[in-house]
C-alpha atoms as a PDB file:
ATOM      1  CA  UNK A   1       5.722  85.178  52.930  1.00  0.00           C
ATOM      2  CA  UNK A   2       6.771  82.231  54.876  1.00  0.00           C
ATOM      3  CA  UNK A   3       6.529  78.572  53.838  1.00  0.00           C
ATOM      4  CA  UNK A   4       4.100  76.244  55.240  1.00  0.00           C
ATOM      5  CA  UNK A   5       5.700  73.534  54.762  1.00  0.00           C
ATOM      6  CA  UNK A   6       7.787  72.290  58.104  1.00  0.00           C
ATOM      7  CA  UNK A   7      11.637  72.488  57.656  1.00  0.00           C
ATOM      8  CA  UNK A   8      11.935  68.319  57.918  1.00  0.00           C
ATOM      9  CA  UNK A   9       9.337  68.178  54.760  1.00  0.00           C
ATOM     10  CA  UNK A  10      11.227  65.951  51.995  1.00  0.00           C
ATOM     11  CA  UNK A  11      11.485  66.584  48.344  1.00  0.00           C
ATOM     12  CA  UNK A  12       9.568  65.389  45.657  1.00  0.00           C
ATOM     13  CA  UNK A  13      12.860  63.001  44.925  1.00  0.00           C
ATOM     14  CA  UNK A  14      13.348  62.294  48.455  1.00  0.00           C
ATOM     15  CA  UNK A  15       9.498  61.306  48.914  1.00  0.00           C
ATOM     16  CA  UNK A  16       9.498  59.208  45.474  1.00  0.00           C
ATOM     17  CA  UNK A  17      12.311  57.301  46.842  1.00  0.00           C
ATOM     18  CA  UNK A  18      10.947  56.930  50.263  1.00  0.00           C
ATOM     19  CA  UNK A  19       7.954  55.123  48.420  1.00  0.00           C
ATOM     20  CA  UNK A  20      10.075  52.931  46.791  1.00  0.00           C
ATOM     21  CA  UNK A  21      11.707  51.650  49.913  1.00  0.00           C
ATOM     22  CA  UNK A  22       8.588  51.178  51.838  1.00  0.00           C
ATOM     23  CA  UNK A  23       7.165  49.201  48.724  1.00  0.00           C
ATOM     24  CA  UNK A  24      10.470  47.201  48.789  1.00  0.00           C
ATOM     25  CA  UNK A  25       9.770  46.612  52.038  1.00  0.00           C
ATOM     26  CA  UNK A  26       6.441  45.619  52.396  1.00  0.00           C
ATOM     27  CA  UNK A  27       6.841  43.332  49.030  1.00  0.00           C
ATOM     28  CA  UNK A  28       9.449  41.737  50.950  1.00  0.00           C
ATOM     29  CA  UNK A  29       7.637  41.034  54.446  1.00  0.00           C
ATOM     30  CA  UNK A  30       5.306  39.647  51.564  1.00  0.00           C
ATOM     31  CA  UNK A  31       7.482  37.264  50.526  1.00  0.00           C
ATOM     32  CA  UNK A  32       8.447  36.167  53.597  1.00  0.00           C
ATOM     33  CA  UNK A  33       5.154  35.112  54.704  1.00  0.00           C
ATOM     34  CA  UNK A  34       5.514  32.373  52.267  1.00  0.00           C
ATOM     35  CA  UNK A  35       8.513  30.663  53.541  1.00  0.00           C
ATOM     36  CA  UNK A  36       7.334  27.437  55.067  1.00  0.00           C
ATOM     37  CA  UNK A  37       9.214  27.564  58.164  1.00  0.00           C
ATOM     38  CA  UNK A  38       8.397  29.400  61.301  1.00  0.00           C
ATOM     39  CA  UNK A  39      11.826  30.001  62.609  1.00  0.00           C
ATOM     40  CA  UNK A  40      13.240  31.214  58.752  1.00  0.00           C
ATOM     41  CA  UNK A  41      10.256  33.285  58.938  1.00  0.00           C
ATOM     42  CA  UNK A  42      11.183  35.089  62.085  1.00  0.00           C
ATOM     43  CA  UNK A  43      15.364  34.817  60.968  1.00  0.00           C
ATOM     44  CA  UNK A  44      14.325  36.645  57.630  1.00  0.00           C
ATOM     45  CA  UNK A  45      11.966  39.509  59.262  1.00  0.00           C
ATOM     46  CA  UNK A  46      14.560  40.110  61.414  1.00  0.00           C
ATOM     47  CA  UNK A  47      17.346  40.471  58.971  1.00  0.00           C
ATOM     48  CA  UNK A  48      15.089  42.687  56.662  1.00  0.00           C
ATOM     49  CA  UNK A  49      14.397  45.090  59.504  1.00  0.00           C
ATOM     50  CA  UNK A  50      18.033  45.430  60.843  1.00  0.00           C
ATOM     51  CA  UNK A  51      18.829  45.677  56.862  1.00  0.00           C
ATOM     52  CA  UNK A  52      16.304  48.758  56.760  1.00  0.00           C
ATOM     53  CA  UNK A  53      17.234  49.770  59.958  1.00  0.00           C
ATOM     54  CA  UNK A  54      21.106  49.829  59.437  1.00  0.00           C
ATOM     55  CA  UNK A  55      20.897  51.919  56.197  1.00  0.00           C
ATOM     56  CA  UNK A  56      18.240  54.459  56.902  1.00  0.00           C
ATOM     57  CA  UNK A  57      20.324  57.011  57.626  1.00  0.00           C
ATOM     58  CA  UNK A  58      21.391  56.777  53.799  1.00  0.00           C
ATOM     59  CA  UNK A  59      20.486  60.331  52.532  1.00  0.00           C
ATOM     60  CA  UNK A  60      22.719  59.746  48.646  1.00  0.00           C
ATOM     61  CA  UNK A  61      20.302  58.964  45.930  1.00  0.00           C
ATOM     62  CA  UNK A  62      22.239  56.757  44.276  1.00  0.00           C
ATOM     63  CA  UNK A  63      23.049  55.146  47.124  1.00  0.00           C
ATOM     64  CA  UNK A  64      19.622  54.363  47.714  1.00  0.00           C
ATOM     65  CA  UNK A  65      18.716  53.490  44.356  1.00  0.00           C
ATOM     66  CA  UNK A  66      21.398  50.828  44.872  1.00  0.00           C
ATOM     67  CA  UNK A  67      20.445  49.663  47.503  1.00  0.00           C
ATOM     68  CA  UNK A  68      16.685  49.031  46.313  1.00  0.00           C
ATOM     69  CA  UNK A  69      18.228  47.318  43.144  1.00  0.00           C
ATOM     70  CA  UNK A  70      20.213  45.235  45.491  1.00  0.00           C
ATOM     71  CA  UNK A  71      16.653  44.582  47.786  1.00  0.00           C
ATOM     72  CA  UNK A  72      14.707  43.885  44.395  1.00  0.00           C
ATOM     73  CA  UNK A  73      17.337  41.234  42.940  1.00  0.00           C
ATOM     74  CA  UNK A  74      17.702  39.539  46.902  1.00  0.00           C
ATOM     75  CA  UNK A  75      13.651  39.590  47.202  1.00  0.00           C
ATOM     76  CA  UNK A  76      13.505  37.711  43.532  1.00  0.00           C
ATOM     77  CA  UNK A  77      16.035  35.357  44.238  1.00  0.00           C
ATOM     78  CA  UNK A  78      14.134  34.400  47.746  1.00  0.00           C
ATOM     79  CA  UNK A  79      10.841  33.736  45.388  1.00  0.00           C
ATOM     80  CA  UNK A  80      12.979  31.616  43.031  1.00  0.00           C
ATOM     81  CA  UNK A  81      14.546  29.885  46.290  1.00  0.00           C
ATOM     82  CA  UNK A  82      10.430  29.593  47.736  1.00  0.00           C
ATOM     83  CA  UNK A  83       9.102  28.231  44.456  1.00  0.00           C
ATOM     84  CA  UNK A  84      12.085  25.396  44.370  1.00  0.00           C
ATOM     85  CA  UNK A  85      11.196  24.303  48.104  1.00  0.00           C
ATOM     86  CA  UNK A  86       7.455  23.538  47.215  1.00  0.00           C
END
């Protein structure tokens, strides 16, 4: 009996991590909003994407996991940088 599942269908690993990055990234764009500038708005979103964008072909777990550590500890130190500026 054949699978159902398409051939490109990720593991449960591969899918938890893939959740973790788009969180990352979404808590980041979040961040972002708050920066009081317009133009370091729009310098930051596009840094984040061409981050994303330059390591999503990035298939090593611990790679990955890495690199969300390194996301997580760059997002916080944005909010520290945020909450000094107001």
């Amino acid at each position: 009996m054949a699978s159902k599942l398409p051939n490109a269908s990720l593991s449960l690993k591969e899918f938890m991590l893939r959740k973790e990055v788009l969180q990352l990234y979404r808590n980041i764009l979040r961040t972002i909003k708050q920066v009081s500038s317009q133009q370091d708005r729009e310098y930051l979103h596009d840094w984040v994407k061409s981050d994303f964008n330059n390591n999503k072909h990035i298939k090593d777990e611990l790679m990955i996991k890495s690199l969300i550590i390194h996301g997580e500890n760059s997002m916080n130190e944005l909010k520290k940088n945020i909450n000094l500026s107001k």
